[in-house]
C-alpha atoms as a PDB file:
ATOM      1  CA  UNK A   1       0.000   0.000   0.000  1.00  0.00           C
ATOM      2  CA  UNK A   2       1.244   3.673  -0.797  1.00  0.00           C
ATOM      3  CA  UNK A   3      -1.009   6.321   0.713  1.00  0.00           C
ATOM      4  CA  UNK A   4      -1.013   9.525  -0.680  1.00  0.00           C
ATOM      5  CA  UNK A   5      -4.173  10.883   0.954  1.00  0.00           C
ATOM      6  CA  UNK A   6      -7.104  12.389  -0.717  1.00  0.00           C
ATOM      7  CA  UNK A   7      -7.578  15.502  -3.221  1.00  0.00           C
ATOM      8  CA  UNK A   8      -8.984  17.328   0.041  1.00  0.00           C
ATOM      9  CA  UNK A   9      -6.665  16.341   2.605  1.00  0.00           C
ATOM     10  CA  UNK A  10      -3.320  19.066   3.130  1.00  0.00           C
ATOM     11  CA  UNK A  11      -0.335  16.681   3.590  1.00  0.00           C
ATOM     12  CA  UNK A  12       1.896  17.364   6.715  1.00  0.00           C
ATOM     13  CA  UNK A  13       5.403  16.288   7.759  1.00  0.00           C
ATOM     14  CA  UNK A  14       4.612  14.123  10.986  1.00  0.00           C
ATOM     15  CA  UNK A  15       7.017  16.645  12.605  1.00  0.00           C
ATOM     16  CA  UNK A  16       5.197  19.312  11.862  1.00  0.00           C
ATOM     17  CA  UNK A  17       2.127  18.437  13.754  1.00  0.00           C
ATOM     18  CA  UNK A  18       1.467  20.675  16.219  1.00  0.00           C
ATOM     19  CA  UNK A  19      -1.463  21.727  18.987  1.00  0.00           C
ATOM     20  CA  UNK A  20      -3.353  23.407  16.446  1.00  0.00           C
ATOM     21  CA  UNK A  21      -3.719  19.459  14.310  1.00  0.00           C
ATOM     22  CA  UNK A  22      -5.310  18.292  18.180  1.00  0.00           C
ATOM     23  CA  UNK A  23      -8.857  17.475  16.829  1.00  0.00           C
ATOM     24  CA  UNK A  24      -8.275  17.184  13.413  1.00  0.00           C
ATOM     25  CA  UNK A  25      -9.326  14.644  11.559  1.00  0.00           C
ATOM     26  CA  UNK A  26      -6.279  12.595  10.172  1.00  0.00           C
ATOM     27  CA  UNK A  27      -5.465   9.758   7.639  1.00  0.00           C
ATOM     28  CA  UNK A  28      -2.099   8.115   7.581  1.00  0.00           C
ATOM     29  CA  UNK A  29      -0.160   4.654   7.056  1.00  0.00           C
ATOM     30  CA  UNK A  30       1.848   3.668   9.624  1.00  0.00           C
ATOM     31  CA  UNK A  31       2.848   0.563   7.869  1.00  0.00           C
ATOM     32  CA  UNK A  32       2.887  -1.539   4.964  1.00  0.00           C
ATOM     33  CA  UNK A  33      -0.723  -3.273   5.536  1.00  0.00           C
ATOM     34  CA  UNK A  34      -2.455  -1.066   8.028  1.00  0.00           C
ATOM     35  CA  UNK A  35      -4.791   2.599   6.928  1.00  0.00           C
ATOM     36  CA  UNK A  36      -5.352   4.726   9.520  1.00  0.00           C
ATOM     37  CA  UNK A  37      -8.414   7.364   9.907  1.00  0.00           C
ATOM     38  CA  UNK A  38      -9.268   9.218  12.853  1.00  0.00           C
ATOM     39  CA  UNK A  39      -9.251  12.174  14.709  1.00  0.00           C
ATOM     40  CA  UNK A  40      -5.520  12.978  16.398  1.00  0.00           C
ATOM     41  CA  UNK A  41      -6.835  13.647  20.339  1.00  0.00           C
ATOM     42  CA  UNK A  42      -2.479  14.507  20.998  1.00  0.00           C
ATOM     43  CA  UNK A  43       0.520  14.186  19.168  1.00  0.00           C
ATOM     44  CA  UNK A  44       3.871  12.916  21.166  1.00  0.00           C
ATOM     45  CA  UNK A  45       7.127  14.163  19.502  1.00  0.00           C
ATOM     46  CA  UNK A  46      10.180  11.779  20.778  1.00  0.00           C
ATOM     47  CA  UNK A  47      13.830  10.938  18.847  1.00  0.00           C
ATOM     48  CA  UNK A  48      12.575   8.205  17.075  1.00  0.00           C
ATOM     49  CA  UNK A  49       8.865   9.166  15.817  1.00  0.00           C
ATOM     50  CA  UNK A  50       5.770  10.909  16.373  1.00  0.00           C
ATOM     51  CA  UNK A  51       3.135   9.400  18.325  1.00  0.00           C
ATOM     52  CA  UNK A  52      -0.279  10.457  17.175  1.00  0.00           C
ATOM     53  CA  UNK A  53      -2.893   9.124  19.685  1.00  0.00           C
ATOM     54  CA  UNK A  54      -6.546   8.610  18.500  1.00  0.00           C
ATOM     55  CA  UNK A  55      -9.990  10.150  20.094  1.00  0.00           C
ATOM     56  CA  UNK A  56     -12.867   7.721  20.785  1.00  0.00           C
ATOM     57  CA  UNK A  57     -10.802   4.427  19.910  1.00  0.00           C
ATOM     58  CA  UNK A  58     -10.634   3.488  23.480  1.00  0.00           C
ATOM     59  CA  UNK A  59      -9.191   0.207  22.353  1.00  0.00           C
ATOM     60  CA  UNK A  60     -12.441  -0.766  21.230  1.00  0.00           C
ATOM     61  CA  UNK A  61     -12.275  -4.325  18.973  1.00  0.00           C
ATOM     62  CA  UNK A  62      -9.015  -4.309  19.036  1.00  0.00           C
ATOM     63  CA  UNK A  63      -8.119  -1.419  17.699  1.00  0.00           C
ATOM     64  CA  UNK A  64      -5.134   0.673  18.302  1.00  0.00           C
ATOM     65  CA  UNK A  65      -5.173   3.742  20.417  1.00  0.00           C
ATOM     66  CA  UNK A  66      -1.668   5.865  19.177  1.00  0.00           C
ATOM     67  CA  UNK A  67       0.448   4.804  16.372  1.00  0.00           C
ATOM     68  CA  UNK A  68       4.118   6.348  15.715  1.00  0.00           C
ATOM     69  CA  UNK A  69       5.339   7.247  12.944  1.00  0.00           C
ATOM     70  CA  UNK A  70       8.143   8.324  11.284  1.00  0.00           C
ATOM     71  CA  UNK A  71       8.799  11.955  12.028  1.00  0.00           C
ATOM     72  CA  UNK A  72       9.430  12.620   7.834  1.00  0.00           C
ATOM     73  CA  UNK A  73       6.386  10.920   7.191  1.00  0.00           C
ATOM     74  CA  UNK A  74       3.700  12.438   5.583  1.00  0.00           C
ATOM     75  CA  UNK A  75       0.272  12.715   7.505  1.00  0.00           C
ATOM     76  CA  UNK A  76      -2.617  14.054   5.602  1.00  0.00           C
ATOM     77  CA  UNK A  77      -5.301  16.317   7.669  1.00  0.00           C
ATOM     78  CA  UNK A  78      -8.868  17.359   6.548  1.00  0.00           C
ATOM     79  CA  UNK A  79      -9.055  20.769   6.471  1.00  0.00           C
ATOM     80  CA  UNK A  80     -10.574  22.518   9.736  1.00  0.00           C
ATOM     81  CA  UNK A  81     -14.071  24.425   7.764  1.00  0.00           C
ATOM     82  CA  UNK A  82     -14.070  27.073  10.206  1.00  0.00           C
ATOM     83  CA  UNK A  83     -10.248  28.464   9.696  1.00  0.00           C
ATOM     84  CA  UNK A  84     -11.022  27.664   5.757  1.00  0.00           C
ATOM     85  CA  UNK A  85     -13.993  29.989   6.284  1.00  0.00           C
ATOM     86  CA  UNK A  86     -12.288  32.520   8.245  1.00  0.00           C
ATOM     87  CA  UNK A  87      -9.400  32.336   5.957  1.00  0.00           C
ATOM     88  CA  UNK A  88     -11.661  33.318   2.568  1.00  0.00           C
ATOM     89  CA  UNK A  89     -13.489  35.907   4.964  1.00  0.00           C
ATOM     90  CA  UNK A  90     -10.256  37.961   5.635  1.00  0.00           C
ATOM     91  CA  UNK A  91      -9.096  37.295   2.219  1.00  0.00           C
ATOM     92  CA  UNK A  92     -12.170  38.910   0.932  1.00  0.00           C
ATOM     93  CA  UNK A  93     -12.137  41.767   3.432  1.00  0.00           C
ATOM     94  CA  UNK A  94      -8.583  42.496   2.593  1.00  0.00           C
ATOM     95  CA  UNK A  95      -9.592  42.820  -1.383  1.00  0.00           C
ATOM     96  CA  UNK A  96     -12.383  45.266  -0.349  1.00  0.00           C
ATOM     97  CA  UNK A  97     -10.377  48.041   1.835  1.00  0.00           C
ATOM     98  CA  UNK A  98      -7.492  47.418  -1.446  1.00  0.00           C
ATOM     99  CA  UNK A  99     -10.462  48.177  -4.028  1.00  0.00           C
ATOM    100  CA  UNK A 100     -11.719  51.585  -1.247  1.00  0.00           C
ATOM    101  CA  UNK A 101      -7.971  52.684  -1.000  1.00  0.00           C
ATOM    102  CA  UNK A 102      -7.552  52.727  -4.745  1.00  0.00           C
ATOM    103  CA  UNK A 103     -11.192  54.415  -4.945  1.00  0.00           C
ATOM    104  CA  UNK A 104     -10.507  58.493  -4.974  1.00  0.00           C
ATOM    105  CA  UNK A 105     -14.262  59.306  -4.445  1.00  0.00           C
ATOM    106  CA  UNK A 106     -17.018  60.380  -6.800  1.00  0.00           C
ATOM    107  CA  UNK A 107     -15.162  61.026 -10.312  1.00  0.00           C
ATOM    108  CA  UNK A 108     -17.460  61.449 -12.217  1.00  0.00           C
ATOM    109  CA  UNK A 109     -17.331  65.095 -14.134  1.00  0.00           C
ATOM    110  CA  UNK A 110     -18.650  68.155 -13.046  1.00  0.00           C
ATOM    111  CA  UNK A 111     -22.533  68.574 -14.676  1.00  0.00           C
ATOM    112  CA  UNK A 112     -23.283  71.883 -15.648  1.00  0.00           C
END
């Protein structure tokens, strides 16, 4: 298997995971035969990997409850809506005051 994540998911360095990922949904494969979804509840930076440990696994069936990886490993994280909205809100402020600064009033011509 060679997971590259999905056309919405932003690919991060596993080193690069910081509080800001905590809640995030995640994907990532932390081996050759294993696919990993969930949502990182805290990420564990140590020499050898990063430990990303799992919200509402609980060890339920079996399941794993943090998985290292390697710290140049690529995890891939769905994008948090709300920033993306807040984002494309100041984005879209920031073009209107450009468009008012460049605006010099009413030009139209004197009507006599």
């Amino acid at each position: 298997m060679d997971y590259a994540g999905t056309g919405t998911e932003k690919a991060v360095v596993a080193t690069d995971l910081n509080r800001t990922h905590v809640g995030l949904t995640v994907s990532f494969q932390p081996d050759d035969g294993t696919l990993v979804f969930g949502r990182i509840g805290a990420i564990v930076r140590k020499d050898t990997g990063v430990t990303l440990a799992l919200e509402g696994v609980d060890g339920t069936g079996g399941l794993q409850t943090n998985y290292t990886v390697n710290p140049t490993q690529n995890v891939y994280v769905q994008p948090d809506m709300l920033t993306n909205t807040e984002s494309t809100i100041k984005d879209l402020f920031g073009k209107v005051q450009e468009n008012l600064r460049g605006h010099k009033g009413d030009q139209r011509p004197d009507a006599m």
